[in-house]
C-alpha atoms as a PDB file:
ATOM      1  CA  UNK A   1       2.457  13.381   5.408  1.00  0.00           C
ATOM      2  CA  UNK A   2      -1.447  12.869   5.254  1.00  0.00           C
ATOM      3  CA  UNK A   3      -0.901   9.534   4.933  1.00  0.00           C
ATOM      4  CA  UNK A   4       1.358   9.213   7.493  1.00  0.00           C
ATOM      5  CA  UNK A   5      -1.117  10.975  10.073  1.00  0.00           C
ATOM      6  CA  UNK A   6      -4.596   8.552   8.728  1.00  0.00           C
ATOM      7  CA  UNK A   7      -2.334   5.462   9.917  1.00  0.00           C
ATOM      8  CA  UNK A   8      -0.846   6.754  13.091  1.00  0.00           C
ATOM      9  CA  UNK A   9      -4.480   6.967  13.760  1.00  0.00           C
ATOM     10  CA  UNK A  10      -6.343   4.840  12.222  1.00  0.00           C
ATOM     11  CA  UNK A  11      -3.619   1.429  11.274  1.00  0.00           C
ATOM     12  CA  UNK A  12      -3.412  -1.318  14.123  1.00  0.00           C
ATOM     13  CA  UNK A  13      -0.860  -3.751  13.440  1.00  0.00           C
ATOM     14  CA  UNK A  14      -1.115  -7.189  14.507  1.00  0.00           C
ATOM     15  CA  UNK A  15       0.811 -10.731  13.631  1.00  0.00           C
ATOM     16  CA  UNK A  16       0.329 -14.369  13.703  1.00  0.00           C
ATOM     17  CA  UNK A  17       2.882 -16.947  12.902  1.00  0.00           C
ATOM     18  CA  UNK A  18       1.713 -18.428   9.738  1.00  0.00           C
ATOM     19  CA  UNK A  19       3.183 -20.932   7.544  1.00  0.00           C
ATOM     20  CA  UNK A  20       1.327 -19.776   4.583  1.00  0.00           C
ATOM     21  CA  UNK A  21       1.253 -16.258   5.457  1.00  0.00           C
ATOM     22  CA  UNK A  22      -0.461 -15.667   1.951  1.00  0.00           C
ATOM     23  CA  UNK A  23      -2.977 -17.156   2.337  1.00  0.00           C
ATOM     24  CA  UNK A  24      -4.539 -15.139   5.701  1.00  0.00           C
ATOM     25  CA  UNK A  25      -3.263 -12.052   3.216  1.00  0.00           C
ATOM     26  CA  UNK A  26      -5.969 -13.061   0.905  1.00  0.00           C
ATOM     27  CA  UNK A  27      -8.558 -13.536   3.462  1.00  0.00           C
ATOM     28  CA  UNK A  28      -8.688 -10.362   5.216  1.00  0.00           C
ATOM     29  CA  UNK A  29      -8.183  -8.517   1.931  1.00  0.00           C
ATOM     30  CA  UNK A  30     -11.478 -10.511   0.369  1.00  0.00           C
ATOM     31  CA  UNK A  31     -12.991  -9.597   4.588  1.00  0.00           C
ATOM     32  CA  UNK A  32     -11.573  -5.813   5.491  1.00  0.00           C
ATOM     33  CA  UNK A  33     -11.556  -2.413   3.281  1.00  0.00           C
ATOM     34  CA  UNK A  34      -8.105  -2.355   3.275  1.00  0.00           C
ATOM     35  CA  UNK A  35      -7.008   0.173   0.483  1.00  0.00           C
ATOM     36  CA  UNK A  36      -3.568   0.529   0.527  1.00  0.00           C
ATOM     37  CA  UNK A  37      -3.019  -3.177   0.088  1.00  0.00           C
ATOM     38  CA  UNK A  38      -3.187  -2.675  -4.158  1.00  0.00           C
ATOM     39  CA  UNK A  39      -2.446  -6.563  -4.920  1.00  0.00           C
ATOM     40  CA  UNK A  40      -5.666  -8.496  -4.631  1.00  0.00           C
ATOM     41  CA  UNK A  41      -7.909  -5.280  -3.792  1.00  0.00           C
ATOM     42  CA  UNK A  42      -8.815  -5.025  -7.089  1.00  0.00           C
ATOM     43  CA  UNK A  43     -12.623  -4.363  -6.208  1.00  0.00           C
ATOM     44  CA  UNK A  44     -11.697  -1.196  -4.002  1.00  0.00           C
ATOM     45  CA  UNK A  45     -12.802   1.734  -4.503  1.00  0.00           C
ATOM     46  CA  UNK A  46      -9.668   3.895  -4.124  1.00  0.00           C
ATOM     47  CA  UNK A  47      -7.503   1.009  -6.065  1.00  0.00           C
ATOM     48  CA  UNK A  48      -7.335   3.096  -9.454  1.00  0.00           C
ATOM     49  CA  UNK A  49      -6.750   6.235  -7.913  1.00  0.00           C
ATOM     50  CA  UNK A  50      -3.935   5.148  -5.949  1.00  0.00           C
ATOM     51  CA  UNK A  51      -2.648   2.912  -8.947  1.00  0.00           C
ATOM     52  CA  UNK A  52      -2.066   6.144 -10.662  1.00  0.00           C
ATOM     53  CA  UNK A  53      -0.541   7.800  -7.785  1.00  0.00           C
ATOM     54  CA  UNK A  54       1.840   5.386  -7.436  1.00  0.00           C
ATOM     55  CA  UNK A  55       2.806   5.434 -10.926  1.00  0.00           C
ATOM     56  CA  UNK A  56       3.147   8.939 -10.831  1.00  0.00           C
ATOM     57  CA  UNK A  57       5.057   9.022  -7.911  1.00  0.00           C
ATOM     58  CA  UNK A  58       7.219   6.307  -9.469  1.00  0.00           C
ATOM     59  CA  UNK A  59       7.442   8.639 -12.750  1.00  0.00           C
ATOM     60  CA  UNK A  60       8.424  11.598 -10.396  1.00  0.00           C
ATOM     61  CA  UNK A  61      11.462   9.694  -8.723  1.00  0.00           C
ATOM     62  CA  UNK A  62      12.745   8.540 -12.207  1.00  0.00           C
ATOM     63  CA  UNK A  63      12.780  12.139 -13.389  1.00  0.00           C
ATOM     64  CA  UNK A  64      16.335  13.923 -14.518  1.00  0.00           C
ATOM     65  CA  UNK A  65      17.440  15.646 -11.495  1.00  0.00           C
ATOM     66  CA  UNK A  66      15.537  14.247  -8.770  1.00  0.00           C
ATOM     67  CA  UNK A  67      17.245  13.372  -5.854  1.00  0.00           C
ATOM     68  CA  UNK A  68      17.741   9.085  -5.283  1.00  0.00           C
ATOM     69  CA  UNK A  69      16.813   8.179  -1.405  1.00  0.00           C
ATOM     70  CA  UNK A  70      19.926   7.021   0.662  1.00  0.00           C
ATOM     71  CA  UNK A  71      20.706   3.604  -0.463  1.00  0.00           C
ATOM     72  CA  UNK A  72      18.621   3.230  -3.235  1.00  0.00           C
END
């Protein structure tokens, strides 16, 4: 849920029509902090931490007994 509260306020979300939508992805992740975006923000400083989050997270949902979310 914290997560959930930082981006109600603090995310903005705004598109463009892009042909190559990649390739703006790469610039504003080289331009912006923008730490929950793992794949190419290697050099942020959060991208460990929430590596292993994830992966724990991931571990969690795999484990006997846990409950599988509706259609997956």
């Amino acid at each position: 849920m914290a997560v959930t509260h930082w981006m109600a306020d603090n995310a903005r979300v705004r598109w463009v029509e892009q042909d190559e939508p990649w390739a703006m992805e790469s610039q504003f992740v080289s331009r912006f902090d923008l730490p929950l975006n793992l794949d190419q923000n290697r050099h942020n400083a959060f991208n460990g931490r929430l590596n292993e989050l994830r992966a724990q997270g991931a571990h969690h949902r795999r484990a006997p007994g846990h409950p599988r979310p509706a259609g997956g």
